[in-house]
PDB file of N, CA and C in Angstrom:
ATOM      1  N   UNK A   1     104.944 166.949  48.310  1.00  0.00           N
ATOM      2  CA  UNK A   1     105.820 167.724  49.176  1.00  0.00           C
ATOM      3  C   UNK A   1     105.122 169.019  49.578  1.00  0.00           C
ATOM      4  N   UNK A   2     105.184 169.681  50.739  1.00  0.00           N
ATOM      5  CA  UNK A   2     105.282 170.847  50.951  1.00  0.00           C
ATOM      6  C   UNK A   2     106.390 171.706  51.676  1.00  0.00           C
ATOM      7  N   UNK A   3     106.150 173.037  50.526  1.00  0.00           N
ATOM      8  CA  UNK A   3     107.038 174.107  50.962  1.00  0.00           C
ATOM      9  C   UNK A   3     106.328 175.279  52.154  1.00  0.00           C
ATOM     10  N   UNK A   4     107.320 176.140  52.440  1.00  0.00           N
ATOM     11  CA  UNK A   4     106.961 177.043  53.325  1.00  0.00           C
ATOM     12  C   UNK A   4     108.042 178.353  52.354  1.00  0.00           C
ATOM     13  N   UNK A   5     107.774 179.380  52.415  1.00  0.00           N
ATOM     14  CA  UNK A   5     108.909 180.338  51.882  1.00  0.00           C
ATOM     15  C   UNK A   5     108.426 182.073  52.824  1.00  0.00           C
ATOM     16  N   UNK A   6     109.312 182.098  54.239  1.00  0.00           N
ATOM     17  CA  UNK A   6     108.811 182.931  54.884  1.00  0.00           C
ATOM     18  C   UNK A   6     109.530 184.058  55.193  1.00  0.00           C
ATOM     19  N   UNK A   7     109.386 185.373  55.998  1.00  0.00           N
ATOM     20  CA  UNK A   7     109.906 186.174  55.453  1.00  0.00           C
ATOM     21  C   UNK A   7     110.143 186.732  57.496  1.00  0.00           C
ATOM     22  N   UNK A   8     111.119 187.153  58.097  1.00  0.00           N
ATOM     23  CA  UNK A   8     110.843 187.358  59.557  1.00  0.00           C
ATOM     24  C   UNK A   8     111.952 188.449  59.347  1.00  0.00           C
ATOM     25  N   UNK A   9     111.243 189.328  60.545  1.00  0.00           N
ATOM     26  CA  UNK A   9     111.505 190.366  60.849  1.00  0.00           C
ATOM     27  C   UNK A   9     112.584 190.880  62.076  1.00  0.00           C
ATOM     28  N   UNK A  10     113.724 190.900  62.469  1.00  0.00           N
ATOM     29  CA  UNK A  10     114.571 191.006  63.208  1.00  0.00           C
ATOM     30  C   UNK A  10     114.345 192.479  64.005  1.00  0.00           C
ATOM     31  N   UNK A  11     114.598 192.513  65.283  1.00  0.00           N
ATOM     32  CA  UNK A  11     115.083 193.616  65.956  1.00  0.00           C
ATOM     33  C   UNK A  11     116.208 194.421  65.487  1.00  0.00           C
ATOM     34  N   UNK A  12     115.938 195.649  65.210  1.00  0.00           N
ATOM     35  CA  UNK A  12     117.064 196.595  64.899  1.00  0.00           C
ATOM     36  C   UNK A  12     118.606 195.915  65.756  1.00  0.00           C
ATOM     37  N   UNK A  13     119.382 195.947  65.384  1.00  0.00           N
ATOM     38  CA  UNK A  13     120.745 195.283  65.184  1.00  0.00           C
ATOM     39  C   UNK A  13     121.069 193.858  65.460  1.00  0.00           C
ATOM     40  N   UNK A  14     119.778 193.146  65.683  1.00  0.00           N
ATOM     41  CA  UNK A  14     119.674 192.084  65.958  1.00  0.00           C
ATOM     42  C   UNK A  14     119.605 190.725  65.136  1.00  0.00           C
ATOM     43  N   UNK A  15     119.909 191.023  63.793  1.00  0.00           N
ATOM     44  CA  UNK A  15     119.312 190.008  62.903  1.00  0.00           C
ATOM     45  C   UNK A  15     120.607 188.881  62.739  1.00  0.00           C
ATOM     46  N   UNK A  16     122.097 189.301  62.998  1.00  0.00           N
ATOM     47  CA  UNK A  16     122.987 188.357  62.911  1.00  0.00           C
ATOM     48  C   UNK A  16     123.039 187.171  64.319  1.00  0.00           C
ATOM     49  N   UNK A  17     122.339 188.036  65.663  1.00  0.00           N
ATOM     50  CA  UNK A  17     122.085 187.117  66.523  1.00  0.00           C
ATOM     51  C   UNK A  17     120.690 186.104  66.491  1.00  0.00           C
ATOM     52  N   UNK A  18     119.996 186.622  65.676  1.00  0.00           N
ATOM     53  CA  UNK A  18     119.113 185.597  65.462  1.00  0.00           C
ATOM     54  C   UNK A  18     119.238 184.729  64.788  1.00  0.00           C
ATOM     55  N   UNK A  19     119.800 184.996  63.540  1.00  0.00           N
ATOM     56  CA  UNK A  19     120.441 183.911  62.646  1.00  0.00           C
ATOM     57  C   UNK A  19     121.100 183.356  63.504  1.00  0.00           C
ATOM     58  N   UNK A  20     122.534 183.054  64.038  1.00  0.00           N
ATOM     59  CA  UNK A  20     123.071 182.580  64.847  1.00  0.00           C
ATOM     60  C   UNK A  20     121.764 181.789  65.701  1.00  0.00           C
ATOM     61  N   UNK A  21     121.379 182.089  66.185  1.00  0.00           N
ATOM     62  CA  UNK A  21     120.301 181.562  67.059  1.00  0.00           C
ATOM     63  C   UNK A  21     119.698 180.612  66.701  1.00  0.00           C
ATOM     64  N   UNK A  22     118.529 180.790  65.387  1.00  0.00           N
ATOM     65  CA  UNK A  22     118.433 180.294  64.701  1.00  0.00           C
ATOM     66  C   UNK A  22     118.583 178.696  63.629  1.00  0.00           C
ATOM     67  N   UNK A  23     120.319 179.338  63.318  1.00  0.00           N
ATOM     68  CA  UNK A  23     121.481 178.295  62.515  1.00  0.00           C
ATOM     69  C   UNK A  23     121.713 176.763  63.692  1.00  0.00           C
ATOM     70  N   UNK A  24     121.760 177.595  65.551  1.00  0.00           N
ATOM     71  CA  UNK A  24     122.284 176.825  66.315  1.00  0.00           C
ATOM     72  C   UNK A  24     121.506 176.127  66.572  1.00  0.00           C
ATOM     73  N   UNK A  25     119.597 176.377  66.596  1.00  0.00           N
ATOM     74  CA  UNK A  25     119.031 175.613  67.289  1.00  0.00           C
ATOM     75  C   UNK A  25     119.131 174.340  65.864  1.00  0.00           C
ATOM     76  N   UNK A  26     119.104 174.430  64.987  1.00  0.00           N
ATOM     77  CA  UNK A  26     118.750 173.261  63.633  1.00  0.00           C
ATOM     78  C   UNK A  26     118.804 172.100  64.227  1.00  0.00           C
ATOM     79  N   UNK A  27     117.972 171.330  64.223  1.00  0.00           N
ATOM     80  CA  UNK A  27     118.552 169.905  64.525  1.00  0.00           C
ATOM     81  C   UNK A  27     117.876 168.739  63.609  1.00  0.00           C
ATOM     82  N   UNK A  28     117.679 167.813  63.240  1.00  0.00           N
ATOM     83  CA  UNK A  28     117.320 167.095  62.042  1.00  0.00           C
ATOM     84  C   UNK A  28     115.995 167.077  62.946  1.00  0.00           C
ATOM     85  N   UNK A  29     115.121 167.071  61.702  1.00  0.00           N
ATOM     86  CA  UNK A  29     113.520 166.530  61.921  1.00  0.00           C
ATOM     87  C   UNK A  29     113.076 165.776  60.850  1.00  0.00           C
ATOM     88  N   UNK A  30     111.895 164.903  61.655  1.00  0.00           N
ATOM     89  CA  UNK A  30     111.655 163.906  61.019  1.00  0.00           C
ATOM     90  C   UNK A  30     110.700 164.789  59.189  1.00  0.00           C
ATOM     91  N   UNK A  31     111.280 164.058  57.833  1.00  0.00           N
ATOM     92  CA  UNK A  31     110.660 164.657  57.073  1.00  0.00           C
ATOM     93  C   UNK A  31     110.660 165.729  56.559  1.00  0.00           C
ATOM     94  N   UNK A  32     111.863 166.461  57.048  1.00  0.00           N
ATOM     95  CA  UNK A  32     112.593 168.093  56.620  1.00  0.00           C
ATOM     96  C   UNK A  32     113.507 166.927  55.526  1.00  0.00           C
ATOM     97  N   UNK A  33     113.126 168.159  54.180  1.00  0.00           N
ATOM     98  CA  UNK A  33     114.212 167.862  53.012  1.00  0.00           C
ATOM     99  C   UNK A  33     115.014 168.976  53.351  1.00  0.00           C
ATOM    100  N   UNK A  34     114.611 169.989  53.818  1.00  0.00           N
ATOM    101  CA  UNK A  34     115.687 171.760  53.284  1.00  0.00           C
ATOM    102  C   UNK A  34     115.263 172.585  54.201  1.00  0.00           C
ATOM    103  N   UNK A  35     115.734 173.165  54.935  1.00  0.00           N
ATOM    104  CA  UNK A  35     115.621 174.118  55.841  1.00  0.00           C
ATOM    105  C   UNK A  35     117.161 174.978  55.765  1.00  0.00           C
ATOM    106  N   UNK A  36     116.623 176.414  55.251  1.00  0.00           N
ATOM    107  CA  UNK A  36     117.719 176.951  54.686  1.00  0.00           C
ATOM    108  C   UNK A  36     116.734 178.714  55.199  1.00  0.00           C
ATOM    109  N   UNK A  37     118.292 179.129  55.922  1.00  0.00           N
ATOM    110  CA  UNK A  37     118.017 180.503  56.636  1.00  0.00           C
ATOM    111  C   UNK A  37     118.920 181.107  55.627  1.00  0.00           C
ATOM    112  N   UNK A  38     118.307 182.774  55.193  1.00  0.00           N
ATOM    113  CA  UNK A  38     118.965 183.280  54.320  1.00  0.00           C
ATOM    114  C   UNK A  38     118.897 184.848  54.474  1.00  0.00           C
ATOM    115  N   UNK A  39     120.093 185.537  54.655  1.00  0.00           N
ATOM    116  CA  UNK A  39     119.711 187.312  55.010  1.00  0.00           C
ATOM    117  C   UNK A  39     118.703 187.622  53.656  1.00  0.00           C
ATOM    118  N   UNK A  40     118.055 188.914  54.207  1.00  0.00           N
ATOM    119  CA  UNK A  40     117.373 189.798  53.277  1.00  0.00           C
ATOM    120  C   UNK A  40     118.172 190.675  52.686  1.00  0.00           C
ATOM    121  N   UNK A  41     119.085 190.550  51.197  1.00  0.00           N
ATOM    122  CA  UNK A  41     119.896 191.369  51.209  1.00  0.00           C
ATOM    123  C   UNK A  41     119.154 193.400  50.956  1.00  0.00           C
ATOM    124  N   UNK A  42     117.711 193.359  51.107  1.00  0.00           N
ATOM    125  CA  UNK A  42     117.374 194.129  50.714  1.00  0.00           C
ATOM    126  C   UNK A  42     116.802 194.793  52.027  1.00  0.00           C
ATOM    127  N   UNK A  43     117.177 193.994  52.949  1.00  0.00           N
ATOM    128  CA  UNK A  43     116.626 194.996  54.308  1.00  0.00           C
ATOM    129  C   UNK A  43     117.732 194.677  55.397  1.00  0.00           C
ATOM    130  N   UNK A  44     117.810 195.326  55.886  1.00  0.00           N
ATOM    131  CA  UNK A  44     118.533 195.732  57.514  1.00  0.00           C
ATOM    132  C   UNK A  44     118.233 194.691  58.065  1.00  0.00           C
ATOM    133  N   UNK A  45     117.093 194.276  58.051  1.00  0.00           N
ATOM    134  CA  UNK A  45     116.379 193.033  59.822  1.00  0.00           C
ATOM    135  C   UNK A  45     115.701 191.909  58.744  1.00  0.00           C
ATOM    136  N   UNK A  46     115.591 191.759  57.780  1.00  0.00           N
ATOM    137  CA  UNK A  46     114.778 190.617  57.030  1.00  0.00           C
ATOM    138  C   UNK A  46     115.925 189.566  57.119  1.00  0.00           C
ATOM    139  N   UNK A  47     115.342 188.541  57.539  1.00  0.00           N
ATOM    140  CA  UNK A  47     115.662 187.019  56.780  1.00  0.00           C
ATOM    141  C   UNK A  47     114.325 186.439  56.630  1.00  0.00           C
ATOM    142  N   UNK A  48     114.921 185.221  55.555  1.00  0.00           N
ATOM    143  CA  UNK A  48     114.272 184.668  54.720  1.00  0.00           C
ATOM    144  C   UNK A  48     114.238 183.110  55.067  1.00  0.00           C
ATOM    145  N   UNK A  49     113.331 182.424  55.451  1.00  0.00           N
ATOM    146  CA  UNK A  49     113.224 180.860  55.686  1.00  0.00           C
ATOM    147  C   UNK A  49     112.712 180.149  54.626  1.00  0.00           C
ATOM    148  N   UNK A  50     113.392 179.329  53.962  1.00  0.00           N
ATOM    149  CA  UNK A  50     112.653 178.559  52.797  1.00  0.00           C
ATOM    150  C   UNK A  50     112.808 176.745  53.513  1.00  0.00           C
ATOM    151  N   UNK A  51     111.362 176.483  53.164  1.00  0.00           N
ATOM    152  CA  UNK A  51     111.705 175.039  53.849  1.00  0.00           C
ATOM    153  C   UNK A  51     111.029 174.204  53.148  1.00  0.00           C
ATOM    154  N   UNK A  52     111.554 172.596  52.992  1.00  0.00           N
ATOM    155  CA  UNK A  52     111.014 171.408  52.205  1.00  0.00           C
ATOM    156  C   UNK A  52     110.740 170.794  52.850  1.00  0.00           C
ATOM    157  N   UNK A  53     109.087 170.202  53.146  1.00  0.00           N
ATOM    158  CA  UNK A  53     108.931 169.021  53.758  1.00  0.00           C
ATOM    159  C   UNK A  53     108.157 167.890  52.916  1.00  0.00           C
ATOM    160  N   UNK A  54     108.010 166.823  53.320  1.00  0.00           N
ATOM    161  CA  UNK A  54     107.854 165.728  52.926  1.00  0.00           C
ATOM    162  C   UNK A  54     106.272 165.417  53.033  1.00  0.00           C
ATOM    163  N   UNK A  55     105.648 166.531  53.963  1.00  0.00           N
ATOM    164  CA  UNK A  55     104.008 166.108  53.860  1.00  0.00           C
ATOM    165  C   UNK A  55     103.653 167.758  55.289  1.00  0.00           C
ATOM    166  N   UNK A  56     102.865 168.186  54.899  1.00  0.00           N
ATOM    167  CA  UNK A  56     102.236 169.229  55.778  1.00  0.00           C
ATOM    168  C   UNK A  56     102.193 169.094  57.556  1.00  0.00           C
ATOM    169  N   UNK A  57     101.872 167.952  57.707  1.00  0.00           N
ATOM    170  CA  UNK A  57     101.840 167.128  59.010  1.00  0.00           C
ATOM    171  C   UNK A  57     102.961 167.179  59.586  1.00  0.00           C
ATOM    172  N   UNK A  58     104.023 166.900  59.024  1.00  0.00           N
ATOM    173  CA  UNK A  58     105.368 166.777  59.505  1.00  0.00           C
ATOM    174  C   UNK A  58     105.790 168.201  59.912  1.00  0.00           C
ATOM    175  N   UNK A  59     105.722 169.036  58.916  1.00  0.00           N
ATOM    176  CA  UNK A  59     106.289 170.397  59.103  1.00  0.00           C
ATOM    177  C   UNK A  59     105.187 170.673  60.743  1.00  0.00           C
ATOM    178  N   UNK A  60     104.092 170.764  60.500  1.00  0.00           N
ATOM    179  CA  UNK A  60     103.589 170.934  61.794  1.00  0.00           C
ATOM    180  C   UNK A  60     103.731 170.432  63.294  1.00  0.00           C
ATOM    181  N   UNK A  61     104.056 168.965  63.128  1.00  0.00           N
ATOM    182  CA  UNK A  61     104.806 168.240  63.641  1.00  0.00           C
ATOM    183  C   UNK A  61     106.167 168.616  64.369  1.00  0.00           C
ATOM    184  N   UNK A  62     106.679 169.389  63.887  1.00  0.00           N
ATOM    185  CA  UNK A  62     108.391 169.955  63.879  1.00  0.00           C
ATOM    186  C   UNK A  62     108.096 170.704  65.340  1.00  0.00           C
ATOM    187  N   UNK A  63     106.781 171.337  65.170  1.00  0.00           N
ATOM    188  CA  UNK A  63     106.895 172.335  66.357  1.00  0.00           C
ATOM    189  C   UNK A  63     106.693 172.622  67.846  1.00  0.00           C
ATOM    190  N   UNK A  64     106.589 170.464  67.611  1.00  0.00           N
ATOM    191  CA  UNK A  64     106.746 170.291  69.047  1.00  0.00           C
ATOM    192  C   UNK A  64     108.043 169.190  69.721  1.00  0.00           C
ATOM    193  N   UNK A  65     108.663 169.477  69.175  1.00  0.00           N
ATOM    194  CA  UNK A  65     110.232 169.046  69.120  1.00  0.00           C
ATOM    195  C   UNK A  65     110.665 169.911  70.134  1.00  0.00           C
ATOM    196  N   UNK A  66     110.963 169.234  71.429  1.00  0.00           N
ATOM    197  CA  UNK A  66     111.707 169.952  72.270  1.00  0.00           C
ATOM    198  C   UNK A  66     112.371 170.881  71.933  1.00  0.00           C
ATOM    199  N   UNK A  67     113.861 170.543  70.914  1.00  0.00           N
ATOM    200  CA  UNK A  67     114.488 171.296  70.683  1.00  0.00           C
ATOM    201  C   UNK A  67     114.483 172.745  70.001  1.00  0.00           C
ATOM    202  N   UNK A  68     113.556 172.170  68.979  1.00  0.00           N
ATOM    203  CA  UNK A  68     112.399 173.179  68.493  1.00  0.00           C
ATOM    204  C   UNK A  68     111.843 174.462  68.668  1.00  0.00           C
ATOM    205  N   UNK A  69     111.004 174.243  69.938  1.00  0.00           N
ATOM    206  CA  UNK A  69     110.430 175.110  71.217  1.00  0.00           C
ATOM    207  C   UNK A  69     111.462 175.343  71.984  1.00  0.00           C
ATOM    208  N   UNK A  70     112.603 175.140  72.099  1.00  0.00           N
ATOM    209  CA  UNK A  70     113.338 175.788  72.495  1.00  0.00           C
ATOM    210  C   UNK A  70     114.302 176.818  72.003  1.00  0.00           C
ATOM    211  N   UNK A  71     114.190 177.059  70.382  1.00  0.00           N
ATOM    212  CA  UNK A  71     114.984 177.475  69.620  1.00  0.00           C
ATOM    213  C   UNK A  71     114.268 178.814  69.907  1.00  0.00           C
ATOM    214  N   UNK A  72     112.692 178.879  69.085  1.00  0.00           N
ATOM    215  CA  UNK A  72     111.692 179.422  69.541  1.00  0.00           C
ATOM    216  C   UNK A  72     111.315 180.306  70.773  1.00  0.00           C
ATOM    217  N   UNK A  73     111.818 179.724  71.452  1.00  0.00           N
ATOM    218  CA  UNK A  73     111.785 180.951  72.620  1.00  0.00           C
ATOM    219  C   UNK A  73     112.908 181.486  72.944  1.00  0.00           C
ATOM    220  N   UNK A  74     114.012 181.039  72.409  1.00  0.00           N
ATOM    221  CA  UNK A  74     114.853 181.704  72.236  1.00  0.00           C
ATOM    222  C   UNK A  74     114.958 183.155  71.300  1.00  0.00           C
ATOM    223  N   UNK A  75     114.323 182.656  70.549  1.00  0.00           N
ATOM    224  CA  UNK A  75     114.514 183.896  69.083  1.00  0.00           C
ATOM    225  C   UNK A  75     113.446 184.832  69.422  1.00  0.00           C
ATOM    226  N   UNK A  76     112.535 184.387  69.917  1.00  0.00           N
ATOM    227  CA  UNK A  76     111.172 184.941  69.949  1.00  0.00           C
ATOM    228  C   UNK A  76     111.473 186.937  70.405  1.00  0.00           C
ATOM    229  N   UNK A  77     112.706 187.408  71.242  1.00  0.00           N
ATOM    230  CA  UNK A  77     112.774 188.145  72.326  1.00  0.00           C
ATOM    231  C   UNK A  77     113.757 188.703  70.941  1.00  0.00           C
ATOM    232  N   UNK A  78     114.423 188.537  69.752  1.00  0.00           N
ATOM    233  CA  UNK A  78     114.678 188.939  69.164  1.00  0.00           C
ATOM    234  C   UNK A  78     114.063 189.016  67.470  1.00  0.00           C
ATOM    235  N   UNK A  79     112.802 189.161  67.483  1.00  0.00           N
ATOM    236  CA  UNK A  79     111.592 189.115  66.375  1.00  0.00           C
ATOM    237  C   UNK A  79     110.514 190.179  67.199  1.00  0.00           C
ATOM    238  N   UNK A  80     110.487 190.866  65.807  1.00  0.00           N
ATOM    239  CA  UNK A  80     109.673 191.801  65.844  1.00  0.00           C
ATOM    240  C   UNK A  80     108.324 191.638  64.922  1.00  0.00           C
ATOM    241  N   UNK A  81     108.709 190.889  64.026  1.00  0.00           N
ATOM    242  CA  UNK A  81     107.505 190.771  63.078  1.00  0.00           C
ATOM    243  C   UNK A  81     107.920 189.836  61.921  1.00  0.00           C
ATOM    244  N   UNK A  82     106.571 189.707  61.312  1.00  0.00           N
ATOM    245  CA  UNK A  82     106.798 188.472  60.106  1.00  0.00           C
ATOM    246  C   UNK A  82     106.649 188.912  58.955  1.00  0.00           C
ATOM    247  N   UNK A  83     107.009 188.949  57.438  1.00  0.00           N
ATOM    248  CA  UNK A  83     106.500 189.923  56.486  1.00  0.00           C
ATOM    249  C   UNK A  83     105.808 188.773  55.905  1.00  0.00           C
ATOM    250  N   UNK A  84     106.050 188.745  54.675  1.00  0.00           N
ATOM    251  CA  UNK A  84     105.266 187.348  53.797  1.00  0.00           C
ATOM    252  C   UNK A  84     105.367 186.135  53.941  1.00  0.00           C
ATOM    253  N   UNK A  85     104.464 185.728  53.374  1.00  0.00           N
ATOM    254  CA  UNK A  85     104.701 184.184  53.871  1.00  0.00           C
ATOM    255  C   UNK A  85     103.684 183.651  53.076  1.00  0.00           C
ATOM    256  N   UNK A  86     104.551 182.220  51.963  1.00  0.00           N
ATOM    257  CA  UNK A  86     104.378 181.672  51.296  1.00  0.00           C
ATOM    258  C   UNK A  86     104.291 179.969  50.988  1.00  0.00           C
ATOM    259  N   UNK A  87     102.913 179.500  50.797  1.00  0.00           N
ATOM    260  CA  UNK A  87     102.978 178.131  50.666  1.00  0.00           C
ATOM    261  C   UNK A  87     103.629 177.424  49.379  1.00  0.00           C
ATOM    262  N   UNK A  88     103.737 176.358  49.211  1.00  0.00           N
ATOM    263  CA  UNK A  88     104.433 176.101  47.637  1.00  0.00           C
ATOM    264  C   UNK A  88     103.840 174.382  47.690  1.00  0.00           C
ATOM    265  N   UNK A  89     104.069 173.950  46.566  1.00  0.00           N
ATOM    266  CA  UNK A  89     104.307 172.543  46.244  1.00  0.00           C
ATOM    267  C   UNK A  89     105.534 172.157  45.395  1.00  0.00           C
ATOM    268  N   UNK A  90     106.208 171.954  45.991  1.00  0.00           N
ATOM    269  CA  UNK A  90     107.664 171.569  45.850  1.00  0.00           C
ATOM    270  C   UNK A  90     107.703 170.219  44.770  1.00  0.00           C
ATOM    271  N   UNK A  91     108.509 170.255  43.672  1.00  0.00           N
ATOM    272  CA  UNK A  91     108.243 169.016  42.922  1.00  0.00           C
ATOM    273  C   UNK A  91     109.752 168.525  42.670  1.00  0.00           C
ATOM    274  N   UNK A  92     110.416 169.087  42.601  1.00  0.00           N
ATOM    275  CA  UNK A  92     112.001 168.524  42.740  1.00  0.00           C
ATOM    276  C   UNK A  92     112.506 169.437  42.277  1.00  0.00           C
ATOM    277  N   UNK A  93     113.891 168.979  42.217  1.00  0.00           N
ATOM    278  CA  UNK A  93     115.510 169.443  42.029  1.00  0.00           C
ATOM    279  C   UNK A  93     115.825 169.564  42.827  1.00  0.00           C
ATOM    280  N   UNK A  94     117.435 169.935  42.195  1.00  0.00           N
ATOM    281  CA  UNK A  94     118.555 170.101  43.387  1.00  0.00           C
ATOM    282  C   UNK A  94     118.647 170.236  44.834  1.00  0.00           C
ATOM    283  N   UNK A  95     119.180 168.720  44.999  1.00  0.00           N
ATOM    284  CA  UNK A  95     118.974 168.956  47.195  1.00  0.00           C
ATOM    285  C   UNK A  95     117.802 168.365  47.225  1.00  0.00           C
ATOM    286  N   UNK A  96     116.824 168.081  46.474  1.00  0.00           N
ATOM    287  CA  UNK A  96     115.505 167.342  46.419  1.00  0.00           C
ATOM    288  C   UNK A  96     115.447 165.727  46.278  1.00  0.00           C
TER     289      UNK A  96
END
């Protein structure tokens, strides 16, 4: 499996419309176990993306999904920046 655990940066008052944004574009992809958007409770504009996929390819794969690239340029005009960003190897549990 691979994980992703990333960290994005919202426009000053903007971070509940991106979520929203975000939440709306979701649409199933091939090989997503978990795709889970989560506020930063420790910042103003942080959310947090943690994601499960089923093989590296796939996750890369994801990002040419119409719907995808369209979520994407949607949000894009409300992102300012990215903070950390973390690879993982995901081995199970819960939701797994």
């Amino acid at each position: 499996m691979y994980g992703l655990i990333g960290k994005m940066l919202a426009a000053p008052g903007k971070r509940d419309e991106l979520i929203a944004t975000m939440l709306e574009g979701s649409v199933a992809m091939a090989g997503c176990l978990s795709y889970v958007i989560a506020r930063d409770p420790a910042s103003d504009n942080g959310i947090w993306i943690t994601e499960v996929w089923d093989n590296k390819e796939n996750h890369a794969a994801s990002l040419a999904i119409p719907e995808v690239k369209a979520t994407i340029a949607k949000a894009m005009p409300l992102i300012t920046g990215f903070g950390e960003r973390f690879e993982t190897e995901p081995l199970g549990g819960i939701g797994l």
